[in-house]
N, C-alpha and C. Protein backbone atom coordinates (compact mmCIF):
# COMPACT_ATOMS: atom_id res chain seq x y z
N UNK A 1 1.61 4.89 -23.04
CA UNK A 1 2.14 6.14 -23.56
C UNK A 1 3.51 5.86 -24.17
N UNK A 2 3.68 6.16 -25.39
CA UNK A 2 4.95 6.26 -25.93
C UNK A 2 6.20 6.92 -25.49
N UNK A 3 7.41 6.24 -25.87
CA UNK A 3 8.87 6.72 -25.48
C UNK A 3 8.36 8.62 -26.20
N UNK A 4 7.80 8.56 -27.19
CA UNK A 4 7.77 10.43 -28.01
C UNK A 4 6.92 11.24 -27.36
N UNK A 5 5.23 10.44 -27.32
CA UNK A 5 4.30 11.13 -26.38
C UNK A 5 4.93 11.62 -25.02
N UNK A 6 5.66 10.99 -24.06
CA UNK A 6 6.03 11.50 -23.67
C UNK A 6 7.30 12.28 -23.71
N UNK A 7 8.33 12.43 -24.40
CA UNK A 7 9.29 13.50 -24.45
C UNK A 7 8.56 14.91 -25.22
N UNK A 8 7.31 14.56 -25.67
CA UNK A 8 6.29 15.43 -26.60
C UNK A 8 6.18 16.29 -25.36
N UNK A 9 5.58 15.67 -24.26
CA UNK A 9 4.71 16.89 -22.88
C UNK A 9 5.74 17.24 -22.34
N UNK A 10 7.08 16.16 -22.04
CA UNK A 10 8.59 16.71 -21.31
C UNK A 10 8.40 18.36 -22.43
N UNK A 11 8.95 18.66 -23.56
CA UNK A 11 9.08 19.55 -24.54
C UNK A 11 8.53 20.59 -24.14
N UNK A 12 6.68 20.07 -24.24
CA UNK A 12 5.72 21.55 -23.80
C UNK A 12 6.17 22.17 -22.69
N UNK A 13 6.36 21.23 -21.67
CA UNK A 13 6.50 21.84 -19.88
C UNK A 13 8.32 22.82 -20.24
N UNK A 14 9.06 22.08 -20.96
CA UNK A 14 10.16 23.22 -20.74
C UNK A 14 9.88 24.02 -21.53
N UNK A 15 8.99 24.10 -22.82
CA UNK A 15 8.76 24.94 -23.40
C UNK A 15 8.30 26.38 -22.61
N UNK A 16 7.36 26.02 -21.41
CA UNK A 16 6.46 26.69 -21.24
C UNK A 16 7.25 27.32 -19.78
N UNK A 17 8.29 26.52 -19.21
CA UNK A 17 9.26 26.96 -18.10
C UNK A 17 9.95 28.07 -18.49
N UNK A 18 10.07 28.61 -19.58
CA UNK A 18 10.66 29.93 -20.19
C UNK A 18 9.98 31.13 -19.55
N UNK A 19 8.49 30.65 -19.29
CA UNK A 19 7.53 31.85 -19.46
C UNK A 19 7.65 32.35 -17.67
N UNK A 20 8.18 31.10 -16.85
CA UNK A 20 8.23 31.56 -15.36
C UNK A 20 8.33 32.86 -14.79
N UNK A 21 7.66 33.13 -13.85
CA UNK A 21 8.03 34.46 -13.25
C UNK A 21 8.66 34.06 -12.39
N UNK A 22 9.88 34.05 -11.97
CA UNK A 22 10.51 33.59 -10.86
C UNK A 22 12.08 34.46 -10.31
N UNK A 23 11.45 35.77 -9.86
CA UNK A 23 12.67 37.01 -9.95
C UNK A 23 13.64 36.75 -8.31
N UNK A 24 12.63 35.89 -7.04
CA UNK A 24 13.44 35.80 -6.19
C UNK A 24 14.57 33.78 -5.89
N UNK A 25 14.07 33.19 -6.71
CA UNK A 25 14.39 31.69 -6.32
C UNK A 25 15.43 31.49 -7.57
N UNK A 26 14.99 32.23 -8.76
CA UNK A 26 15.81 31.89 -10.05
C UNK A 26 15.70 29.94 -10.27
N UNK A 27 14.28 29.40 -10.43
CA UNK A 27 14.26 28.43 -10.28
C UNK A 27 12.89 28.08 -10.73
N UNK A 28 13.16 28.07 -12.20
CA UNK A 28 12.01 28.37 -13.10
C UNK A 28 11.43 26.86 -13.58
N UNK A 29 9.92 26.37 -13.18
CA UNK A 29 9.41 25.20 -13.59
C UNK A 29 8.16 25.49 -14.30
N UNK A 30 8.09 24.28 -15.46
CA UNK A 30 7.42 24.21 -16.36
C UNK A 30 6.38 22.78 -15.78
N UNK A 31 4.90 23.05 -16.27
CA UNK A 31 4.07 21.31 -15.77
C UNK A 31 3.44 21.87 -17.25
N UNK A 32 3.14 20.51 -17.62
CA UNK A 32 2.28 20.07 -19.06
C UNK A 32 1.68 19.13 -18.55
N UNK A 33 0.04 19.11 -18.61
CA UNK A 33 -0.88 18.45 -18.88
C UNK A 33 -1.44 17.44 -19.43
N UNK A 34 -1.87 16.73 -19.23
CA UNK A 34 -2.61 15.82 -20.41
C UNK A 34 -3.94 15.27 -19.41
N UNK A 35 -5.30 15.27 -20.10
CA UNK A 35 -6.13 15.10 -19.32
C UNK A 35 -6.60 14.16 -20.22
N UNK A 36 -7.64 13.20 -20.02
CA UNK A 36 -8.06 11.61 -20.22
C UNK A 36 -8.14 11.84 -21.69
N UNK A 37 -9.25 13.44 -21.58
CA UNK A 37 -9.95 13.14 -23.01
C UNK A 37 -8.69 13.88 -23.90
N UNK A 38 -7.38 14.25 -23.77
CA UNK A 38 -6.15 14.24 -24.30
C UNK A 38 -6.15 16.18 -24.63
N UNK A 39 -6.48 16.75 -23.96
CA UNK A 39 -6.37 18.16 -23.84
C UNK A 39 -5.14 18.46 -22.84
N UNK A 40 -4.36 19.28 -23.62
CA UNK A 40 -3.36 19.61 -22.61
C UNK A 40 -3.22 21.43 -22.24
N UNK A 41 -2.48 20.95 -21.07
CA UNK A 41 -2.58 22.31 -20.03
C UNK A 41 -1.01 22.76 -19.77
N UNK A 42 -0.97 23.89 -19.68
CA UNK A 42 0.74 24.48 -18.82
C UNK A 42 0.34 25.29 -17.86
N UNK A 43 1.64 25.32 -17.16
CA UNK A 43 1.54 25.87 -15.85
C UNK A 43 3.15 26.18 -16.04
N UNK A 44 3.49 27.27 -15.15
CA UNK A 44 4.62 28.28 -14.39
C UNK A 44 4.87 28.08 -12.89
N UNK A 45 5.87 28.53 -12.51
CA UNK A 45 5.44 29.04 -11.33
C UNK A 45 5.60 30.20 -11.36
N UNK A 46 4.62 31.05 -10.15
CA UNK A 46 4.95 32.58 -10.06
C UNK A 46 5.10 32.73 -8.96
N UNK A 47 6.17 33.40 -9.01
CA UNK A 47 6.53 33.65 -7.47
C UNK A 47 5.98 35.13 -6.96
N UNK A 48 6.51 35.61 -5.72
CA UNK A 48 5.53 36.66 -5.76
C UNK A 48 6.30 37.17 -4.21
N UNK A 49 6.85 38.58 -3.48
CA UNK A 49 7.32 39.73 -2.72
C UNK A 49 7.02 38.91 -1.38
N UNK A 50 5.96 38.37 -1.60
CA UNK A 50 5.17 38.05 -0.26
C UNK A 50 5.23 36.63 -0.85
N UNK A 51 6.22 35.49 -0.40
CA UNK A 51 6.67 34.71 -0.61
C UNK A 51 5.37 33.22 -0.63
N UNK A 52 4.74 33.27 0.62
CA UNK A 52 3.56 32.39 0.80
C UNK A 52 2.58 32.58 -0.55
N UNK A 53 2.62 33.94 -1.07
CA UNK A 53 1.35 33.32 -2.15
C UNK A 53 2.12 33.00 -3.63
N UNK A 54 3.39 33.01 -3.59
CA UNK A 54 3.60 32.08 -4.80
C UNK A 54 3.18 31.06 -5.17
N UNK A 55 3.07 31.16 -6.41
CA UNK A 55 2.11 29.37 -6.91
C UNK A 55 2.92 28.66 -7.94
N UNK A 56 2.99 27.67 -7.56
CA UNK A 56 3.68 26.48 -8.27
C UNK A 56 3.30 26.36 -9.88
N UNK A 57 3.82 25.75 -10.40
CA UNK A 57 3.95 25.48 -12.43
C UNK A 57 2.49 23.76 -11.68
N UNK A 58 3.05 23.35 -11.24
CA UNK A 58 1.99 21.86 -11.58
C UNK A 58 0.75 22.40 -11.13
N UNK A 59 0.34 23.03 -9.79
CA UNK A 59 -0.81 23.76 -9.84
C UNK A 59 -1.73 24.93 -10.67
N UNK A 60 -0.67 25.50 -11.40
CA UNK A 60 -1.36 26.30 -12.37
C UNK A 60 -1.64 25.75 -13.67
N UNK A 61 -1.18 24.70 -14.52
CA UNK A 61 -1.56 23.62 -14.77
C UNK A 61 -3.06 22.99 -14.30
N UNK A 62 -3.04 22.41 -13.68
CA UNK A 62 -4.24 21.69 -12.80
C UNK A 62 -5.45 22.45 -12.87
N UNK A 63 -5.06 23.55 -12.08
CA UNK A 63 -6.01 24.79 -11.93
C UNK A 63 -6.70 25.23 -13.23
N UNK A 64 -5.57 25.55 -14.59
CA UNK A 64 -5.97 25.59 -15.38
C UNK A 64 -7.12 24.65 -16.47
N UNK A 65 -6.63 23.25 -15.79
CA UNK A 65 -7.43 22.49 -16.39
C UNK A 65 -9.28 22.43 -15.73
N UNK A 66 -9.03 22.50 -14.70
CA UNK A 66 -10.17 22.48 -14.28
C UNK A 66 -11.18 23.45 -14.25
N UNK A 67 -10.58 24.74 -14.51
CA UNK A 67 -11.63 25.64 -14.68
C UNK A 67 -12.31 25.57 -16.06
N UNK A 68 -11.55 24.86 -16.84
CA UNK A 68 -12.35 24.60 -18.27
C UNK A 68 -12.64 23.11 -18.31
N UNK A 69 -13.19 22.70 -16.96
CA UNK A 69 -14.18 21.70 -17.06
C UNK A 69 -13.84 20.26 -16.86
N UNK A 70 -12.04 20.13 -16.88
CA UNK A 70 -11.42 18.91 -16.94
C UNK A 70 -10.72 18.25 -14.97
N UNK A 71 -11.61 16.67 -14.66
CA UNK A 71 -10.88 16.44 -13.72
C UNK A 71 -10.11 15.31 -13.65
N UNK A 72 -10.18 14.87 -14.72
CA UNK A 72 -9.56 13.58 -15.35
C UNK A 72 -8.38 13.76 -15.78
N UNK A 73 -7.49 12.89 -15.28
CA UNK A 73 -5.61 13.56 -16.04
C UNK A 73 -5.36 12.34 -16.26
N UNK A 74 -4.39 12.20 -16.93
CA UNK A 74 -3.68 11.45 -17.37
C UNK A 74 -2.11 11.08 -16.87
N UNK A 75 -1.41 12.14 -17.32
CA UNK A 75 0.04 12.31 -17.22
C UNK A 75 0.22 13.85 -17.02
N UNK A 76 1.21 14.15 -16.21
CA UNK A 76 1.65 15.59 -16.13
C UNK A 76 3.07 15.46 -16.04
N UNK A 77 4.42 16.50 -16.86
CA UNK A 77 5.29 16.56 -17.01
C UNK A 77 5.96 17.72 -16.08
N UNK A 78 6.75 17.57 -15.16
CA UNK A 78 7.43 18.44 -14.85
C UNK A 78 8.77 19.02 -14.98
N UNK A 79 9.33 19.96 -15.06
CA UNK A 79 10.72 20.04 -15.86
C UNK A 79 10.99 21.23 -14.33
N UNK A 80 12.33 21.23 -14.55
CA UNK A 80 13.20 21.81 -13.61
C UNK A 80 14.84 22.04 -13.88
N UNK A 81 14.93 22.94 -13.57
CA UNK A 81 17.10 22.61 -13.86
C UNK A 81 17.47 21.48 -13.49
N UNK A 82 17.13 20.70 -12.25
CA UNK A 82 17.73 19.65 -11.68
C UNK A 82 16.63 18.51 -11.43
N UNK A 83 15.48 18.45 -12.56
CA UNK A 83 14.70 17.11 -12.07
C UNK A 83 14.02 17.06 -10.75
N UNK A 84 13.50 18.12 -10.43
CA UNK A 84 13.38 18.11 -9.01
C UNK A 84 11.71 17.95 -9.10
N UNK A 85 11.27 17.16 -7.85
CA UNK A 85 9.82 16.96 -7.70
C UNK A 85 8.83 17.72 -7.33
N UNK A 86 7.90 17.26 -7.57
CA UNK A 86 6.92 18.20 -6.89
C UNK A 86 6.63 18.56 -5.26
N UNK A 87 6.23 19.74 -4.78
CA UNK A 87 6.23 19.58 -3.38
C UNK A 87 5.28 19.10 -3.28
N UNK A 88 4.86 19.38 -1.49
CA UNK A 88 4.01 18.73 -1.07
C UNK A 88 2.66 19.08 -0.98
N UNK A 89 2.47 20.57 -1.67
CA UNK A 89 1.30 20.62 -1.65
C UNK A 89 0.77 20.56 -2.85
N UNK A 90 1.79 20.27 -4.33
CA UNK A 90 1.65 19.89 -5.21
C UNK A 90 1.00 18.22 -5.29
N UNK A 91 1.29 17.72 -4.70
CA UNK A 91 1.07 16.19 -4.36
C UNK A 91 -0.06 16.04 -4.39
N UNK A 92 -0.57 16.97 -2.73
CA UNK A 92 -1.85 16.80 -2.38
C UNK A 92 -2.78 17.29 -3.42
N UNK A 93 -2.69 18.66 -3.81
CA UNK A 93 -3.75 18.92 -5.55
C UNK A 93 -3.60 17.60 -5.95
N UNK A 94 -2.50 17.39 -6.95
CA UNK A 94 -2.50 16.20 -7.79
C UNK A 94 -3.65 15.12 -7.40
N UNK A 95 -3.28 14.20 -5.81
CA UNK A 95 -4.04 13.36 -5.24
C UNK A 95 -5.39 13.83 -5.72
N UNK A 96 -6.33 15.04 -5.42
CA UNK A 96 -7.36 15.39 -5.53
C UNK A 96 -8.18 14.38 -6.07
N UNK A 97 -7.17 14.91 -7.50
CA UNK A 97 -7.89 14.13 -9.46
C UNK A 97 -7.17 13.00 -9.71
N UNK A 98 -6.46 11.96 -8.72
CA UNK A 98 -6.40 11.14 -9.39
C UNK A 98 -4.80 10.30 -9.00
N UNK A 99 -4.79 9.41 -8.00
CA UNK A 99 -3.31 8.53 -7.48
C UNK A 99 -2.96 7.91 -8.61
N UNK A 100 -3.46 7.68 -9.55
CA UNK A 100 -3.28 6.99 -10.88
C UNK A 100 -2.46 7.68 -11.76
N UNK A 101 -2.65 8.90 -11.83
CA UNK A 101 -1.77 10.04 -12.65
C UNK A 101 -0.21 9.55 -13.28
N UNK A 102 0.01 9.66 -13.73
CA UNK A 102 1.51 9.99 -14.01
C UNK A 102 2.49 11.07 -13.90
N UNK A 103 3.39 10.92 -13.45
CA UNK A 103 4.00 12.39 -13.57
C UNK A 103 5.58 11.89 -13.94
N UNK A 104 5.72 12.64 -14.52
CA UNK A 104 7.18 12.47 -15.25
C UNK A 104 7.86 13.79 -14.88
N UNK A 105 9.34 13.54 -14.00
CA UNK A 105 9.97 14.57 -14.18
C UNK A 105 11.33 14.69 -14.66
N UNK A 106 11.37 15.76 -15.67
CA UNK A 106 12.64 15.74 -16.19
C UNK A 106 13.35 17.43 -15.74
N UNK A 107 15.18 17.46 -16.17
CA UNK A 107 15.86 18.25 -16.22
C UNK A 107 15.31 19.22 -17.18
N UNK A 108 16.56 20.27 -16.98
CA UNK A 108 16.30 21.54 -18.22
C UNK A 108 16.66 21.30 -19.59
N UNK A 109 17.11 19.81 -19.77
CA UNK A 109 17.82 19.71 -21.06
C UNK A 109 17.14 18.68 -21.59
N UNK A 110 15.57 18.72 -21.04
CA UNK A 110 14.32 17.65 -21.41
C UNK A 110 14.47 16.71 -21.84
N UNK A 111 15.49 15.93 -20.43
CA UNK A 111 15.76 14.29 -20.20
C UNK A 111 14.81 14.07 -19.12
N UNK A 112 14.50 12.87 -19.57
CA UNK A 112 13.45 12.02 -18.25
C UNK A 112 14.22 11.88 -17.21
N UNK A 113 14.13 12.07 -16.17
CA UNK A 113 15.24 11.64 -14.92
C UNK A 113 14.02 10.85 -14.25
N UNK A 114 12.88 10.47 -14.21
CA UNK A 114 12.08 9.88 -13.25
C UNK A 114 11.02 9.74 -13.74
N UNK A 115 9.89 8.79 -14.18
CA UNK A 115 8.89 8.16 -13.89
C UNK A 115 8.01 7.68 -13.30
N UNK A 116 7.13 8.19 -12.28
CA UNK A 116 5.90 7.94 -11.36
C UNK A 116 4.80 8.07 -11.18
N UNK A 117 4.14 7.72 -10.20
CA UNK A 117 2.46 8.02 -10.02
C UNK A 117 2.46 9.09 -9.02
N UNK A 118 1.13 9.73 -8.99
CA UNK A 118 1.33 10.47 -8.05
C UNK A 118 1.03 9.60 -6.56
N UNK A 119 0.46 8.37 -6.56
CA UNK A 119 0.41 7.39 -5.45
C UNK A 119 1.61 7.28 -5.17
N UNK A 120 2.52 7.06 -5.62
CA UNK A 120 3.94 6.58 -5.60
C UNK A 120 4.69 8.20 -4.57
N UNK A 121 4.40 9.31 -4.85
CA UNK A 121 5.10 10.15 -4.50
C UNK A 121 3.81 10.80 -3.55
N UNK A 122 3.16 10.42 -3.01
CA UNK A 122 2.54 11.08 -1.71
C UNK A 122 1.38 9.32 -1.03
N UNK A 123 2.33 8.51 -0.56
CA UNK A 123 1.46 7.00 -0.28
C UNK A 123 0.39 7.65 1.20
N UNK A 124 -0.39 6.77 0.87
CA UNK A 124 -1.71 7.28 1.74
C UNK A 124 -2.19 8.52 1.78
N UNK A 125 -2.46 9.35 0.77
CA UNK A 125 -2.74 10.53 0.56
C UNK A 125 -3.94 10.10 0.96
N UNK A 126 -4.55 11.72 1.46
CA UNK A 126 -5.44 12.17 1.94
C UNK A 126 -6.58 12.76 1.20
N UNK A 127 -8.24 11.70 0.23
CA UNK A 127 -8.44 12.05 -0.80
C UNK A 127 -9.94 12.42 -0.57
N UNK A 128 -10.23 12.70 -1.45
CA UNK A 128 -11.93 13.04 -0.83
C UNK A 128 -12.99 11.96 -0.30
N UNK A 129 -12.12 10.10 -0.44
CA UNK A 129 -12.89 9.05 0.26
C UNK A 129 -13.17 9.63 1.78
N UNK A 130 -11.61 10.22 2.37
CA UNK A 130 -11.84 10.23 3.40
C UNK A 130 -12.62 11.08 4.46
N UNK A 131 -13.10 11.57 3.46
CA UNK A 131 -14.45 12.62 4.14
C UNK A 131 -15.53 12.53 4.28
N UNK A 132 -16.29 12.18 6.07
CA UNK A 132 -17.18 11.50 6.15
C UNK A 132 -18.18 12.99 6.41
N UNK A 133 -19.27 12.94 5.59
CA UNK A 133 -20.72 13.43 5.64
C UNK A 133 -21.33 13.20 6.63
N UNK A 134 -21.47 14.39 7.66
CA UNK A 134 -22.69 14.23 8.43
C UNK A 134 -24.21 14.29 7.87
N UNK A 135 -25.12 13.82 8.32
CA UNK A 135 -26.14 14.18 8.13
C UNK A 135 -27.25 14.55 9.16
C-alpha cells in the first residue's frame, strides 16, 4: 500500500469523523474501510443516553461492510483527536475477519501516528479456530 493510498483512507475516515454523533464524550471517530476486493466502508461512532449501547466508528464500518456481503479487509483507518486506538471490543470484531488486517491510526489533522495489524494490537485473539463443534 502506498505512502497516498494510505493518507487517501486516513482522509475518508476524518472525512467521515465530522458526521459523529457524539453529544456526551465530545470525542468524535472516523474508520474507513478497504476490503480485499478494494470497496470501501465508513463508520462513526454513535453514542447514545444509555451509554452501553453506543457503537464505535470501526464497528460500524465493519458492520457496514458485511452486510453488503464483504469479509475480507484489507486495511482500516482510524482517526481521532489524539491517535487513539481501537478498544477492545473493536479488536475482537476486527480479529473476526482477519489478524492480517491493517489498521492505521491517525490524529485529527490526518497524520499517521501508528501503523499495525490487528494481530499486533489484540495477540492471541480469540478467533473462530477456536471453536470446537460438537457433534
Amino acid at each position: 500500500m502506498t505512502r497516498e493510498e494510505k493518507q487517501s483512507l486516513i482522509d475518508l475516515a476524518n472525512e467521515a469523523r465530522r458526521r459523529a454523533y457524539v453529544p456526551y464524550s465530545n470525542y468524535p471517530v472516523g474508520a474507513a474501510l478497504r476490503t480485499k476486493s478494494g470497496r470501501l466502508y465508513t463508520g462513526v461512532n454513535v453514542e447514545n443516553a444509555a451509554y452501553p449501547q453506543t457503537m464505535c466508528a470501526e464497528r460500524v464500518a465493519i458492520f457496514k461492510a458485511v452486510s453488503e456481503g464483504e469479509t475480507e479487509f484489507e486495511v482500516i483507518a482510524v482517526v481521532t483527536n489524539n491517535g487513539g486506538s481501537p478498544c477492545g471490543g473493536c479488536r475482537q470484531v476486527m480479529a473476526e475477519f482477519g489478524l492480517d488486517t491493517v489498521v492505521l491510526l491517525a490524529d485529527g489533522e490526518g497524520k499517521l501516528k501508528k501503523e499495525t495489524t490487528v494481530n499486533e494490537l489484540l495477540p492471541e485473539a480469540f478467533t473462530p479456530k477456536h471453536l470446537v463443534v460438537n457433534k
